[in-house]
N, C-alpha and C. Protein backbone atom coordinates (compact mmCIF):
# COMPACT_ATOMS: atom_id res chain seq x y z
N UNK A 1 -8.18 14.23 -13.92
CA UNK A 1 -8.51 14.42 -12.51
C UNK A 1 -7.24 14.28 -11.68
N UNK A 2 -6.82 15.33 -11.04
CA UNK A 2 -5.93 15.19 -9.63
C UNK A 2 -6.09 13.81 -9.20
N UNK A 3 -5.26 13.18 -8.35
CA UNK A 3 -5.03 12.08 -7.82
C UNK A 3 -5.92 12.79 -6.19
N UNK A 4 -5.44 13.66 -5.88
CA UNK A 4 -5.54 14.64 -4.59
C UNK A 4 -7.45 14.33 -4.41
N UNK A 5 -8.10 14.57 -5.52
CA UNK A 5 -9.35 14.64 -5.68
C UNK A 5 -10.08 12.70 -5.32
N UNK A 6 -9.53 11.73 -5.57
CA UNK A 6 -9.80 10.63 -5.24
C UNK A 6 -9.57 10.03 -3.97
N UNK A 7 -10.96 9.63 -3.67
CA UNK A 7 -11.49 8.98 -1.66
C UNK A 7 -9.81 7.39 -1.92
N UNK A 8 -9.57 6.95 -3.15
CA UNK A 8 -9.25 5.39 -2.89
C UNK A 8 -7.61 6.25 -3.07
N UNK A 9 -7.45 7.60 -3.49
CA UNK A 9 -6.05 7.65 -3.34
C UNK A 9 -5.66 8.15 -1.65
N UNK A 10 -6.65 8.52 -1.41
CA UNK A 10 -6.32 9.36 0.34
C UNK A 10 -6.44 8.16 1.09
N UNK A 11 -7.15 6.93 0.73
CA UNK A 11 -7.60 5.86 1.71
C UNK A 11 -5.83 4.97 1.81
N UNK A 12 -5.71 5.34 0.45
CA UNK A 12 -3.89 4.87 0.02
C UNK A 12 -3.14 5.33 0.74
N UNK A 13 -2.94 6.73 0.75
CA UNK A 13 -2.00 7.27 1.73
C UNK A 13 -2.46 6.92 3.27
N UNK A 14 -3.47 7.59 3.76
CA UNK A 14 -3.08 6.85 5.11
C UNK A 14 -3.08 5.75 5.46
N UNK A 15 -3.22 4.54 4.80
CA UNK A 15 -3.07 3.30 5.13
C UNK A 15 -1.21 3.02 5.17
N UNK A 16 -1.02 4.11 4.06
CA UNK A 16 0.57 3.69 4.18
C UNK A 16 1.41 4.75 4.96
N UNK A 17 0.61 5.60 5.79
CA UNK A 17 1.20 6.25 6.70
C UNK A 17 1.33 5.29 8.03
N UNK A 18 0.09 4.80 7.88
CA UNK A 18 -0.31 3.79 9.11
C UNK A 18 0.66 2.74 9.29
N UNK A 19 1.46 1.73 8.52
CA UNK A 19 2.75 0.91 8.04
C UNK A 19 3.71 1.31 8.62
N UNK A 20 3.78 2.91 7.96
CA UNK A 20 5.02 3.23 8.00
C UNK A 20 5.30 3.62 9.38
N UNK A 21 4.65 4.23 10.41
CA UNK A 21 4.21 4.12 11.81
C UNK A 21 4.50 2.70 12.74
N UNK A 22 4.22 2.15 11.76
CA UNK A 22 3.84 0.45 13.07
C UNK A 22 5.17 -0.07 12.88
N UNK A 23 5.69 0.32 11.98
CA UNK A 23 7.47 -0.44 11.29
C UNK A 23 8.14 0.71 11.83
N UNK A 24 8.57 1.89 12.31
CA UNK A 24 8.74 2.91 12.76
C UNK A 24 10.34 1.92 13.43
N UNK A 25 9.77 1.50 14.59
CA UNK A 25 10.81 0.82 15.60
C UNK A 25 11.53 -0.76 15.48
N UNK A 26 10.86 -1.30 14.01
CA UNK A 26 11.47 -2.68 13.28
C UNK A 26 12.77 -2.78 12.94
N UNK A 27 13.28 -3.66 13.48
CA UNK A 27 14.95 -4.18 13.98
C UNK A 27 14.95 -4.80 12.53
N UNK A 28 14.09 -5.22 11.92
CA UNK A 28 13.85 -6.56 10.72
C UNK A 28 14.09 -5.40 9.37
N UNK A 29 15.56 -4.79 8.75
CA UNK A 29 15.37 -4.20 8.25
C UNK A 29 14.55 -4.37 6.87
N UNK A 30 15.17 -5.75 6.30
CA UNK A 30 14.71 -5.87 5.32
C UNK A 30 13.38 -6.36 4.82
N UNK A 31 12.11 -7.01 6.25
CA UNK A 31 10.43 -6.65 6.11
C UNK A 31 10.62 -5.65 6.13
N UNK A 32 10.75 -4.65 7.01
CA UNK A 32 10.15 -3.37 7.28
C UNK A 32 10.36 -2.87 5.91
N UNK A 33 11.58 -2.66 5.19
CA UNK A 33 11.66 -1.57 3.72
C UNK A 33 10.46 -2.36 3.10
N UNK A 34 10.33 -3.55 2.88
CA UNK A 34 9.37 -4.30 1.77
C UNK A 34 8.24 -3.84 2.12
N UNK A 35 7.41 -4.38 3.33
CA UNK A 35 6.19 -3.54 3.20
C UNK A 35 5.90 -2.47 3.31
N UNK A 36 6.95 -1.28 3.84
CA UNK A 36 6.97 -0.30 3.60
C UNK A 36 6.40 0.76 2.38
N UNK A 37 7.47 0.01 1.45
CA UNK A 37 7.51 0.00 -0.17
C UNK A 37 6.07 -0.05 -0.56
N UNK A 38 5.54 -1.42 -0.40
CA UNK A 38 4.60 -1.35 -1.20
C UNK A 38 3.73 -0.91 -0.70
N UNK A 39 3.34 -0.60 0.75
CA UNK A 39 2.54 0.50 1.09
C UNK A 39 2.04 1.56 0.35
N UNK A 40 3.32 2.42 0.36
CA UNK A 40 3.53 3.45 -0.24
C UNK A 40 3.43 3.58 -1.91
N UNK A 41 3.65 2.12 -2.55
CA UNK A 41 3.64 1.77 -4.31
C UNK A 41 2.23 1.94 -4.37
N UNK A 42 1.27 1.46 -3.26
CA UNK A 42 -0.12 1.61 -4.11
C UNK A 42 -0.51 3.30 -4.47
N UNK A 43 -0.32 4.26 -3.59
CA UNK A 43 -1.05 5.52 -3.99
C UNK A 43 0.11 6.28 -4.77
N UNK A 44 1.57 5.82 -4.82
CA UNK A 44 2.44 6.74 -5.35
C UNK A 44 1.98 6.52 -7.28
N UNK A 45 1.56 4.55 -7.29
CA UNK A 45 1.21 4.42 -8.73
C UNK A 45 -0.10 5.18 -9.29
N UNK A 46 -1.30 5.37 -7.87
CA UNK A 46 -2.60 5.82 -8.33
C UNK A 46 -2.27 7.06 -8.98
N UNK A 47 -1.61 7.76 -8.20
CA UNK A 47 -0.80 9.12 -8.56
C UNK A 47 -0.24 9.53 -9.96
N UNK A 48 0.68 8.79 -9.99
CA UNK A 48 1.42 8.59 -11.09
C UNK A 48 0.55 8.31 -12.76
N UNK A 49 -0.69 7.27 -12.22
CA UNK A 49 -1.54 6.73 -13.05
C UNK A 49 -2.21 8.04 -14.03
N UNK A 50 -2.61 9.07 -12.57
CA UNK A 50 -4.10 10.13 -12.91
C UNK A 50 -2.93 11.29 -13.66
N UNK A 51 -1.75 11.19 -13.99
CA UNK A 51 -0.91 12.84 -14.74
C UNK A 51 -0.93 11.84 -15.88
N UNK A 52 -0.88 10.69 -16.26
CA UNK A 52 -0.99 10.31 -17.65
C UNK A 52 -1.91 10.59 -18.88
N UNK A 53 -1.50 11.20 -19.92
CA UNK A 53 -2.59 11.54 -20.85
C UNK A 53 -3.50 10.15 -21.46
N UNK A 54 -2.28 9.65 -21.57
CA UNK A 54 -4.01 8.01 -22.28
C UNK A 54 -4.69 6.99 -21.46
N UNK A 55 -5.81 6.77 -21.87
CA UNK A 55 -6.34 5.87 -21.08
C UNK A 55 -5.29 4.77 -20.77
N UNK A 56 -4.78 4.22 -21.90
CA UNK A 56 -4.00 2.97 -21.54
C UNK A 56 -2.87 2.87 -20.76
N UNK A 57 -2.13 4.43 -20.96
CA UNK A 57 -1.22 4.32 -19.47
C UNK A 57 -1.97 4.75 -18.06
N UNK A 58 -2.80 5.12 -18.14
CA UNK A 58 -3.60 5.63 -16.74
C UNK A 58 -3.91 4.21 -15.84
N UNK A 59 -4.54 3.17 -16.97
CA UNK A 59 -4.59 1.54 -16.53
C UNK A 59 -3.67 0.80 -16.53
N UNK A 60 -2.62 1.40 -16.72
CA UNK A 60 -1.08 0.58 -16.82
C UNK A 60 -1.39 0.87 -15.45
N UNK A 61 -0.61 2.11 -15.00
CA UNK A 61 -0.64 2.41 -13.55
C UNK A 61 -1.53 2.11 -12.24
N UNK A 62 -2.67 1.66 -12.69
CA UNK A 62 -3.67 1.06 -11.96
C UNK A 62 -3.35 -0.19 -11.75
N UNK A 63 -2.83 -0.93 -12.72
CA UNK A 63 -2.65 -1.83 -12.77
C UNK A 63 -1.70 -2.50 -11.81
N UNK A 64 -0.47 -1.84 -11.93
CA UNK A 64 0.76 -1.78 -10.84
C UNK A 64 0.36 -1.72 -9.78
N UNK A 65 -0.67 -0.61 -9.23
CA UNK A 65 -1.41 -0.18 -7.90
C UNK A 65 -1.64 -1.70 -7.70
N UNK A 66 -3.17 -2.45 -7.99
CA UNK A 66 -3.02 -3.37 -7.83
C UNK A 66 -2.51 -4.13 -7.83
N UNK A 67 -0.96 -4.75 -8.28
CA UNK A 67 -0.22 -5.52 -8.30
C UNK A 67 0.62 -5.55 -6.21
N UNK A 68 0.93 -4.10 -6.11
CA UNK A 68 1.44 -3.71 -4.86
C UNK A 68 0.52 -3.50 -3.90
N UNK A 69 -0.68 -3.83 -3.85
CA UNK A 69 -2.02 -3.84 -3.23
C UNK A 69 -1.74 -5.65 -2.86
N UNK A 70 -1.81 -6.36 -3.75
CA UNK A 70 -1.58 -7.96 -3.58
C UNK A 70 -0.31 -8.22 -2.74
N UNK A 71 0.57 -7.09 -3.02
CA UNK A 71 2.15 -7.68 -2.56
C UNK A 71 2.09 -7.52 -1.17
N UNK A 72 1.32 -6.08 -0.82
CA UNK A 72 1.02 -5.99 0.77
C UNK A 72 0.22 -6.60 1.64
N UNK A 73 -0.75 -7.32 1.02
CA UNK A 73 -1.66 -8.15 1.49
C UNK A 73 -0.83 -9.23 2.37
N UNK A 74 0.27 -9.77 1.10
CA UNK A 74 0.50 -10.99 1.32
C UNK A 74 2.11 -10.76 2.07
N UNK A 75 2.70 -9.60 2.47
CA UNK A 75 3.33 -9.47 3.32
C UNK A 75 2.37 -8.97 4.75
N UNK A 76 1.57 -8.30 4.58
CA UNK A 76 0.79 -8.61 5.88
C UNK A 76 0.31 -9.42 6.89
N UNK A 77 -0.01 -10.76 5.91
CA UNK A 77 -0.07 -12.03 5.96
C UNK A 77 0.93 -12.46 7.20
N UNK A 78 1.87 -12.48 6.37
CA UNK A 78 3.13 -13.46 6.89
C UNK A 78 3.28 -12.19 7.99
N UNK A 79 3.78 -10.90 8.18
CA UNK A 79 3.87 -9.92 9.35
C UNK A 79 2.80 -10.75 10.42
N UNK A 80 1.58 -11.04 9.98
CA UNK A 80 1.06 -11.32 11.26
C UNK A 80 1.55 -12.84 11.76
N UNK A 81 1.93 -13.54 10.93
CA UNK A 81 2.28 -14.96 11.14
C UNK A 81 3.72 -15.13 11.95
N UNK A 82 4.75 -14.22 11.76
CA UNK A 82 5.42 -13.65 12.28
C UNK A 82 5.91 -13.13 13.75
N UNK A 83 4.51 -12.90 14.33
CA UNK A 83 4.35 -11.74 14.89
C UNK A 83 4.70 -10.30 14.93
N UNK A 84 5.17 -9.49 13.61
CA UNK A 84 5.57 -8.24 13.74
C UNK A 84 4.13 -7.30 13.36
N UNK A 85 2.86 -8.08 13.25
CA UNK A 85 1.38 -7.26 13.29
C UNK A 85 0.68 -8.03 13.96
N UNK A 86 0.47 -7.53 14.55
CA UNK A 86 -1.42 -7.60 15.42
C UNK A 86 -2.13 -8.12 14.20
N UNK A 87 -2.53 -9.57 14.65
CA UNK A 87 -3.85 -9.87 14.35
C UNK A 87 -4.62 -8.86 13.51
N UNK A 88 -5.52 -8.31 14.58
CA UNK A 88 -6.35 -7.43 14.38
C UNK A 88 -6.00 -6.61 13.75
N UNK A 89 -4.91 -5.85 13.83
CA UNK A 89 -4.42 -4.50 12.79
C UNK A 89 -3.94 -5.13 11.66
N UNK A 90 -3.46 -6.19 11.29
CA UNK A 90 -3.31 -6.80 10.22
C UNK A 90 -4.57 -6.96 9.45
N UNK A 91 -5.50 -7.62 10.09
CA UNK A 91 -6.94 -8.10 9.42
C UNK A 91 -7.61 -6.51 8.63
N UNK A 92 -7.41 -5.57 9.37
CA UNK A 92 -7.73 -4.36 9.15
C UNK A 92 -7.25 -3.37 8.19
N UNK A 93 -6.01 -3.90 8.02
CA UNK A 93 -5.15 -3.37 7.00
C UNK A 93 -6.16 -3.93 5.75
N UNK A 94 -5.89 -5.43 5.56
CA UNK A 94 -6.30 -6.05 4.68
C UNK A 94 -7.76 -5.95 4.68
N UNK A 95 -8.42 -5.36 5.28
CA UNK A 95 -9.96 -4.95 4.42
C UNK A 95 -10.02 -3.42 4.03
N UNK A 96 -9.03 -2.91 4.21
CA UNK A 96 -8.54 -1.74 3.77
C UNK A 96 -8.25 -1.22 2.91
N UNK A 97 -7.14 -2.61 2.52
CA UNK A 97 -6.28 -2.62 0.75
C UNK A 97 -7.65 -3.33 0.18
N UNK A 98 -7.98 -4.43 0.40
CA UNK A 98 -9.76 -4.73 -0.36
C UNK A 98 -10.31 -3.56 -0.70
């Protein structure tokens, strides 16, 4: 199956279009590349996952997804603790990546 064809890989990309938008004008170079990154690590791995021929690398790559799914969470976290996210757009993110 295409990656293109999956609701949780499109929900991937624009969530990490959405990041990459809100960090757009971030002075903080080195948050901004990090969550950037893993924004973008969750659907580039879903991607990457669905051209693999075996099951077991297809769940490797899933696997990673989720790994960079956790990493953004928990830079979201601290972004909002921070103040470089909204509360609210933070909280939102994170029922998003959920």
């Amino acid at each position: 199956m295409r990656c293109e064809r999956l609701d949780v890989w499109k929900r991937a990309c624009r969530l990490s279009v959405e990041v990459y938008k809100a960090f757009v004008s971030c002075k903080d170079f080195g948050f901004k590349d990090q969550i950037t990154r893993s924004s973008l690590s969750i659907a580039s791995n879903i991607a990457e996952g669905m051209e693999k021929e075996s099951d077991k690398d297809k769940s490797r790559f899933i696997n990673i997804s989720q790994g960079s799914a956790a990493e953004l969470i928990t830079q979201i976290y601290i972004g909002i603790e921070i103040g470089y996210v909204e509360k609210i757009t933070g909280l939102a993110w994170i029922k998003e990546v959920n």
